[in-house]
N, C-alpha and C. Protein backbone atom coordinates (compact mmCIF):
# COMPACT_ATOMS: atom_id res chain seq x y z
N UNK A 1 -18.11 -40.06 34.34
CA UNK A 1 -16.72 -39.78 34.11
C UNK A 1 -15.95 -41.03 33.67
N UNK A 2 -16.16 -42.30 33.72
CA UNK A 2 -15.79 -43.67 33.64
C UNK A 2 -16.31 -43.74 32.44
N UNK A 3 -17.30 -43.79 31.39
CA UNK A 3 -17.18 -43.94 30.43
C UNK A 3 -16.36 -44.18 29.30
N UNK A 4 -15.22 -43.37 29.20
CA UNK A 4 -14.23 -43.42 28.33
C UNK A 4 -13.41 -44.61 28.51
N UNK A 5 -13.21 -45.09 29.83
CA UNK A 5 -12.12 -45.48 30.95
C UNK A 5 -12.70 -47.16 29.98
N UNK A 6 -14.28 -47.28 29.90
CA UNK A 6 -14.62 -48.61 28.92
C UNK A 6 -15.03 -48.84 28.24
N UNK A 7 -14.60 -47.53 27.30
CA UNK A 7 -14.48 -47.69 25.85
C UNK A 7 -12.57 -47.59 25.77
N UNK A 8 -12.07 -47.65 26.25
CA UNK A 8 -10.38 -47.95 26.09
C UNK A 8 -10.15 -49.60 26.79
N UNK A 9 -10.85 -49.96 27.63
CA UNK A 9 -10.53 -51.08 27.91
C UNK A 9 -11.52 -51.86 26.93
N UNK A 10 -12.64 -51.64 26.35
CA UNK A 10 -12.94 -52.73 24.96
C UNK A 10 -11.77 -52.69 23.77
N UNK A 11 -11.57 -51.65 23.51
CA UNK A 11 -10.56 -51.51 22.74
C UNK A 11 -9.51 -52.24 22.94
N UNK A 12 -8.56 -52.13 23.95
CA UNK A 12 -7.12 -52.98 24.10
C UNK A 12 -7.48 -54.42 24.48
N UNK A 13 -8.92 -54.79 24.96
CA UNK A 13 -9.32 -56.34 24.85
C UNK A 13 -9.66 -56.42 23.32
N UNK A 14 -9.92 -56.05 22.59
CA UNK A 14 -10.41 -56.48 21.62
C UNK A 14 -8.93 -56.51 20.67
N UNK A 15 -7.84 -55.90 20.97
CA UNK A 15 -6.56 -55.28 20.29
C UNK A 15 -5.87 -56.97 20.51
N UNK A 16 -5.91 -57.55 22.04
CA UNK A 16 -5.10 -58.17 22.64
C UNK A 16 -5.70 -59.69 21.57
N UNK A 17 -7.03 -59.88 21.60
CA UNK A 17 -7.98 -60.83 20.83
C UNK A 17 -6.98 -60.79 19.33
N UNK A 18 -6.98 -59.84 19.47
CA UNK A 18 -6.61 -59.79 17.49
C UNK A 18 -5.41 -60.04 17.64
N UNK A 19 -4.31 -59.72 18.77
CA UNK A 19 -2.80 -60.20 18.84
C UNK A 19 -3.02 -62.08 18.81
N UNK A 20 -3.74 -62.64 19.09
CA UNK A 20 -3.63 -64.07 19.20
C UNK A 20 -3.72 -65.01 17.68
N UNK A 21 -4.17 -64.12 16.90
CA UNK A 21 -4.15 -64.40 15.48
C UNK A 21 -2.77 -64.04 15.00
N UNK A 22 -2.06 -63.33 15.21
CA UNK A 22 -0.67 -63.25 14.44
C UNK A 22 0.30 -63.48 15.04
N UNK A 23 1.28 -63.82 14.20
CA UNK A 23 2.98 -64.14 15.06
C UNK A 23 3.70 -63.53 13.96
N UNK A 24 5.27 -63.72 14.36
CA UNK A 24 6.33 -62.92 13.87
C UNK A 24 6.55 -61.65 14.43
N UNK A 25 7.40 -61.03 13.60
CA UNK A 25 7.80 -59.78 14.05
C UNK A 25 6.19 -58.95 13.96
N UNK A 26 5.58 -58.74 13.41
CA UNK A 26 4.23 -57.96 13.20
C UNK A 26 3.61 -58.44 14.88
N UNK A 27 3.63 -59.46 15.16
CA UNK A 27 2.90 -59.78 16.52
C UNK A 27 4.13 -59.05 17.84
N UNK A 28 5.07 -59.05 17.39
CA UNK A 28 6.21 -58.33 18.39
C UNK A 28 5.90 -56.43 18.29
N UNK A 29 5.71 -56.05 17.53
CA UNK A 29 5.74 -54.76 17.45
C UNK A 29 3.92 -54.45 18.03
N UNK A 30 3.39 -55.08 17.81
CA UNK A 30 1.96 -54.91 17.88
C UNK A 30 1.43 -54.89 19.45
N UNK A 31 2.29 -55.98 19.73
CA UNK A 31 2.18 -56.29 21.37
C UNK A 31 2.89 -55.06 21.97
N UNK A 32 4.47 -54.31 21.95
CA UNK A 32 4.61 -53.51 21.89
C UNK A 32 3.81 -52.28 22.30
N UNK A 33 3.14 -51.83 21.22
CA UNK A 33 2.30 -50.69 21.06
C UNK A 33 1.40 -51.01 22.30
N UNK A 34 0.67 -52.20 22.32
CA UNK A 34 -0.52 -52.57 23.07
C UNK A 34 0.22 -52.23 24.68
N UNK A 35 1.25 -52.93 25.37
CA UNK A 35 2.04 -52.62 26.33
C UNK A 35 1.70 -51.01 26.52
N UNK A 36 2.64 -50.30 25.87
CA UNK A 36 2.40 -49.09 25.66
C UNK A 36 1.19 -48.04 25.93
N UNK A 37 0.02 -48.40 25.19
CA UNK A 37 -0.72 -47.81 25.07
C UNK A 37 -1.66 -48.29 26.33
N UNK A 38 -1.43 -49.35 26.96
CA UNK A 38 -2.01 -50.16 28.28
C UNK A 38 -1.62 -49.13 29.34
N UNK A 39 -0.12 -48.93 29.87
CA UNK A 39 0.41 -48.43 30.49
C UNK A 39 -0.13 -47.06 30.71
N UNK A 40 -0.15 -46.07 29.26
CA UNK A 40 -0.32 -45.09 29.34
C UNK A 40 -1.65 -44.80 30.00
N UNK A 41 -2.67 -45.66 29.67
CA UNK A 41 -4.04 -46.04 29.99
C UNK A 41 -4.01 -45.72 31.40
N UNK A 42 -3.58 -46.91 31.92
CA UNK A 42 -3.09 -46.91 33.30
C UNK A 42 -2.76 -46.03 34.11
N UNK A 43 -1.71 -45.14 33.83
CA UNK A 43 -1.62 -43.84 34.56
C UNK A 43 -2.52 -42.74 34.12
N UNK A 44 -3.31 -42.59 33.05
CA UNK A 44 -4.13 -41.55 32.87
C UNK A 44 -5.57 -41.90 34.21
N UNK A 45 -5.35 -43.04 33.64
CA UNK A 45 -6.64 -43.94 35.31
C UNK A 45 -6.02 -43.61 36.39
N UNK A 46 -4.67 -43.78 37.19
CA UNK A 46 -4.32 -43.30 38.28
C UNK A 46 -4.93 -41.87 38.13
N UNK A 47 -4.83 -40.83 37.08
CA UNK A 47 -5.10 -39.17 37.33
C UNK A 47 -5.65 -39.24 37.79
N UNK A 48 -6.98 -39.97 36.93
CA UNK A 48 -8.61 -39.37 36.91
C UNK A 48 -9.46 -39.38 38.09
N UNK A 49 -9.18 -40.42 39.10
CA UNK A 49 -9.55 -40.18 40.32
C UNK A 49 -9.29 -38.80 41.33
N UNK A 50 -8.13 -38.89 42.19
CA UNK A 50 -7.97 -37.54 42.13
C UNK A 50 -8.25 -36.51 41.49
N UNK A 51 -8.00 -35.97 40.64
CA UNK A 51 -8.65 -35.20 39.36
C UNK A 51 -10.32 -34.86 39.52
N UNK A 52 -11.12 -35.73 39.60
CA UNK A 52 -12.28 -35.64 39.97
C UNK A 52 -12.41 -35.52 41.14
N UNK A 53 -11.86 -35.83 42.00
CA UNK A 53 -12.18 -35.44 43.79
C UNK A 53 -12.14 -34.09 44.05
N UNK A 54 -10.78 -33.89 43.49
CA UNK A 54 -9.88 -32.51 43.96
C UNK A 54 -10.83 -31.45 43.14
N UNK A 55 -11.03 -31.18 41.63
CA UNK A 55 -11.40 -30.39 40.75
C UNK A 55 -12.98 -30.38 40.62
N UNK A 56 -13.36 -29.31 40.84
CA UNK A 56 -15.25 -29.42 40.11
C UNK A 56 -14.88 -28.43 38.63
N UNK A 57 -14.68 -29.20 37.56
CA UNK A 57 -14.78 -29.05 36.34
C UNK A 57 -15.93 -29.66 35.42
N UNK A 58 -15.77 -29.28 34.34
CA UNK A 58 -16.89 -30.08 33.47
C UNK A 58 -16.14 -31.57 32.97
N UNK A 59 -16.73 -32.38 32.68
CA UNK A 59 -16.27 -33.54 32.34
C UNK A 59 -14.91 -33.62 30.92
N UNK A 60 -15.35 -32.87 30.21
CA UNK A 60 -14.19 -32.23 28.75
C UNK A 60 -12.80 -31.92 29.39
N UNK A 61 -12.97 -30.81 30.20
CA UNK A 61 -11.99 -30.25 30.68
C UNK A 61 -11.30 -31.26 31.71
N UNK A 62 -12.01 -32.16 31.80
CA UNK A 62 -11.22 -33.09 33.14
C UNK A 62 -10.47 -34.27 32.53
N UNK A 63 -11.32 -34.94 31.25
CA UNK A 63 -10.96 -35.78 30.66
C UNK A 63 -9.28 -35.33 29.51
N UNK A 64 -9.55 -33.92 29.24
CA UNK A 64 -8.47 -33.77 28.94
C UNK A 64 -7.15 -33.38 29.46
N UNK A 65 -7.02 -32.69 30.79
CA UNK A 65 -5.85 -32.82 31.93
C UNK A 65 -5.65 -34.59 32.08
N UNK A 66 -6.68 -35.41 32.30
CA UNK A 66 -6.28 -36.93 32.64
C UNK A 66 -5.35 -37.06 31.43
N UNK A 67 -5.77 -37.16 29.94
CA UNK A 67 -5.35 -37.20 29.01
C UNK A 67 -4.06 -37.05 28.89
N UNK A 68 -3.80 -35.57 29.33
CA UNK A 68 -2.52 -35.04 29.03
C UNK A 68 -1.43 -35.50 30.13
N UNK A 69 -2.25 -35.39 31.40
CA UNK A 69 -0.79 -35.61 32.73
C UNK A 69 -0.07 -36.46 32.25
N UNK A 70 -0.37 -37.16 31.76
CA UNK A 70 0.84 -38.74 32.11
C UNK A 70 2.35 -38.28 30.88
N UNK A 71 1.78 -37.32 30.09
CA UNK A 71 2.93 -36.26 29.27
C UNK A 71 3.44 -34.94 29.89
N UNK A 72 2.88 -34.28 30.50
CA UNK A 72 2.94 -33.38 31.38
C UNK A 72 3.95 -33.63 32.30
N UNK A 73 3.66 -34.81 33.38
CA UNK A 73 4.36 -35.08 34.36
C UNK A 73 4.76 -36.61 34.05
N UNK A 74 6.01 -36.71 33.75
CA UNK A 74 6.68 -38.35 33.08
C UNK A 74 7.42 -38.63 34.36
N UNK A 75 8.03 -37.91 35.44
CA UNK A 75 8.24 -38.31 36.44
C UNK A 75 6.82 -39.46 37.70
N UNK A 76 5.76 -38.64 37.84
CA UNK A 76 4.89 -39.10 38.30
C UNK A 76 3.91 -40.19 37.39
N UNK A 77 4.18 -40.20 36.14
CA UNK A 77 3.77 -41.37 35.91
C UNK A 77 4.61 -42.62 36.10
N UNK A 78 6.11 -42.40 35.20
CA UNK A 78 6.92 -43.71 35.90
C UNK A 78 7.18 -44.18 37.31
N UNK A 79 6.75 -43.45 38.27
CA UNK A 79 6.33 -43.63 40.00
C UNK A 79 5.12 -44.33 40.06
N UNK A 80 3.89 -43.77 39.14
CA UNK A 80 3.02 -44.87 39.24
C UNK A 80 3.15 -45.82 38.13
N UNK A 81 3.63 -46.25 37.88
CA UNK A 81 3.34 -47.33 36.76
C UNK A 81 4.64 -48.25 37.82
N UNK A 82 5.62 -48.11 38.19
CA UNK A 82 6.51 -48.82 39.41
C UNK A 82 6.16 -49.23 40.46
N UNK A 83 5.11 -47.95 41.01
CA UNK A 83 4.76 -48.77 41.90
C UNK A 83 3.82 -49.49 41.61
N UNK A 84 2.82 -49.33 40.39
CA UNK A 84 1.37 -50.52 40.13
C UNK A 84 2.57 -52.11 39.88
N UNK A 85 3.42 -52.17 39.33
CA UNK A 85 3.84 -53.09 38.87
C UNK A 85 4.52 -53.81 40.09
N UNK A 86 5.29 -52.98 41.06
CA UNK A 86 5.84 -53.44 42.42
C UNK A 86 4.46 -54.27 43.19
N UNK A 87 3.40 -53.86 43.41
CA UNK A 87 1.96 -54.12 44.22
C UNK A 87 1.52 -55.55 43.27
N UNK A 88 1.81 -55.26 41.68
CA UNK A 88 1.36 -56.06 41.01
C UNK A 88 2.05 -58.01 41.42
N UNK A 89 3.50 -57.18 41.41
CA UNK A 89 4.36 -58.50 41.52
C UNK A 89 4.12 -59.16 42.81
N UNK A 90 4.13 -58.21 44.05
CA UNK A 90 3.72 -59.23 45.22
C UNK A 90 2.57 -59.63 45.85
N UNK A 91 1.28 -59.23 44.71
CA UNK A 91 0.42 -60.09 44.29
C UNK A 91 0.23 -61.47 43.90
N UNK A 92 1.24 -61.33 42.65
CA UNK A 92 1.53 -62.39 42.06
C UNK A 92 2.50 -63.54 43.27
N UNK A 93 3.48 -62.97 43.66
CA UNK A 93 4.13 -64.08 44.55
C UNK A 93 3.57 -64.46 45.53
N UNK A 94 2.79 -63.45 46.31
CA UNK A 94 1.79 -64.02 47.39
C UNK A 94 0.17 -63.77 46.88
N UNK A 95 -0.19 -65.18 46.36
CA UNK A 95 -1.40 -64.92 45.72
C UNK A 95 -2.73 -64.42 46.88
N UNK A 96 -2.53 -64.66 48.34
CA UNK A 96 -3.10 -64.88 49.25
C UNK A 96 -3.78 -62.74 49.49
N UNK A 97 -2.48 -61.96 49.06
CA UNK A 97 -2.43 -61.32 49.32
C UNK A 97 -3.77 -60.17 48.51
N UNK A 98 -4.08 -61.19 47.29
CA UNK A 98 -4.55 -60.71 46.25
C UNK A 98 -6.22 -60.19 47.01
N UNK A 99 -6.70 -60.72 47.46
CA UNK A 99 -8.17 -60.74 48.10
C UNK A 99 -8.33 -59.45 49.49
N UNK A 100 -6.71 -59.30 49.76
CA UNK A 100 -6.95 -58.91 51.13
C UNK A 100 -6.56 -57.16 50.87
N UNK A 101 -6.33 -56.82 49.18
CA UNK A 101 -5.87 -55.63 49.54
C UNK A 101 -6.47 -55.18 48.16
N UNK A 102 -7.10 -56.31 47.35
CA UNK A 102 -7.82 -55.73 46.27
C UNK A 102 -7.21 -54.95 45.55
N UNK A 103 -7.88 -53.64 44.93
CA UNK A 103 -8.05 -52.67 44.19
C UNK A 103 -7.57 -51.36 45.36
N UNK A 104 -7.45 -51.55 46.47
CA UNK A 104 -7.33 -50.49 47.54
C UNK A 104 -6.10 -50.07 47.92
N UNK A 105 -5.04 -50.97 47.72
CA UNK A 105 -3.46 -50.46 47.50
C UNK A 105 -2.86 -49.96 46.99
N UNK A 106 -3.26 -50.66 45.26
CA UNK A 106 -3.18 -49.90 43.93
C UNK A 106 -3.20 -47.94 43.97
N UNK A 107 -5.04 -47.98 44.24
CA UNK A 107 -5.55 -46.77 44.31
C UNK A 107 -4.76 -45.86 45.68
N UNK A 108 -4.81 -46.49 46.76
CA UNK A 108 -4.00 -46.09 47.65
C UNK A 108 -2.95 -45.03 47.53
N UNK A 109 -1.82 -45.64 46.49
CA UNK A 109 -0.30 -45.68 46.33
C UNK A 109 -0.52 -45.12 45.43
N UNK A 110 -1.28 -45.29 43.96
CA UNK A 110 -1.23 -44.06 42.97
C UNK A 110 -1.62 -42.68 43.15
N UNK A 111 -3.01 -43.17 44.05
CA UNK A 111 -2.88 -41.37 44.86
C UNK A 111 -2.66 -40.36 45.57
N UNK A 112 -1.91 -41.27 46.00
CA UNK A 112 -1.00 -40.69 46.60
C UNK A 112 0.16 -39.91 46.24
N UNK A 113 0.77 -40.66 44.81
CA UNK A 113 1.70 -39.77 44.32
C UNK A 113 1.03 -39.02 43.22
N UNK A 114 -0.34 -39.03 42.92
CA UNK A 114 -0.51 -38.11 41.61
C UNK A 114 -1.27 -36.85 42.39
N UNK A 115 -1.59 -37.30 43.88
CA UNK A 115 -1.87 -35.95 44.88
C UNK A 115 -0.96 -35.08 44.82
N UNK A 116 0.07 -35.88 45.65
CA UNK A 116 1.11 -34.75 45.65
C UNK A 116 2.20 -33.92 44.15
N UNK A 117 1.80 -34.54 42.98
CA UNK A 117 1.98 -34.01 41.70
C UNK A 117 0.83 -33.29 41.73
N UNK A 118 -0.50 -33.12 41.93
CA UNK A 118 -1.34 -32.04 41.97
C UNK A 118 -1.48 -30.86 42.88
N UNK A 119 -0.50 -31.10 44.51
CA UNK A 119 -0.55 -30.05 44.98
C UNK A 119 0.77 -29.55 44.43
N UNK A 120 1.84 -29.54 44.10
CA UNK A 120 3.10 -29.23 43.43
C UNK A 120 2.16 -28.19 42.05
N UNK A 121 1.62 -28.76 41.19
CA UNK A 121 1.19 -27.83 40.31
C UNK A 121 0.10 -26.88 40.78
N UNK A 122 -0.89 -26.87 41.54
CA UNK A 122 -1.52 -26.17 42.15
C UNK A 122 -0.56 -25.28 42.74
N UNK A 123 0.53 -25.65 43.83
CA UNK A 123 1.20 -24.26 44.21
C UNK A 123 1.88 -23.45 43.32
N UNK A 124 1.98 -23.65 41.97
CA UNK A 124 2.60 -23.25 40.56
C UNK A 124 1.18 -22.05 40.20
């Protein structure tokens, strides 16, 4: 099910590589998009966990709900992308903090809210 998940992260490393070759406005809009399309990344990755826990689907059908939620539900993605960036920042200010909560806060806190955006549509 992770497959895709790194073939999008070669991609936006390889995107970010090619941003270091240009400047000007072309390097402003480009970075832009990359932001963008990072983010979106990002919360389709918050889905896909849940998504796979919760659902026994075929891999197609799963990859394309991940796909779509983060358009679907724009409330629960800007919740996770706030809070990845909130976790992110007091990372950054307390670097100490970085080792002691890993990858497990992140995941924690995003699934928490893309759970409860999945039992909300489930009771639908």
């Amino acid at each position: 099910m992770g497959a895709p998940v790194w073939v999008v992260l070669l991609l936006l490393t390889l995107d970010a590589s090619a941003l270091q070759v240009l400047d000007g406005p072309a390097a402003a809009v480009l970075t832009g998009g990359l932001v963008v399309v990072s983010a979106y990344a990002l919360v389709a990755l918050a889905f896909l966990l849940p998504a796979v826990r919760r659902y026994d689907t075929p891999a197609g059908r799963t990859w394309r709900f991940v796909a779509a939620a983060p358009l679907v539900s724009p409330g629960t993605a800007v919740a996770v992308l706030v809070t990845l960036a909130a976790i992110a920042l007091v990372i950054w200010t307390v670097p100490v903090l970085g080792p002691l909560v890993g990858v497990s806060l992140p995941l924690l806190a995003s699934g928490w809210l893309v759970d409860h955006r999945l039992d909300t549509l489930d009771a639908r």
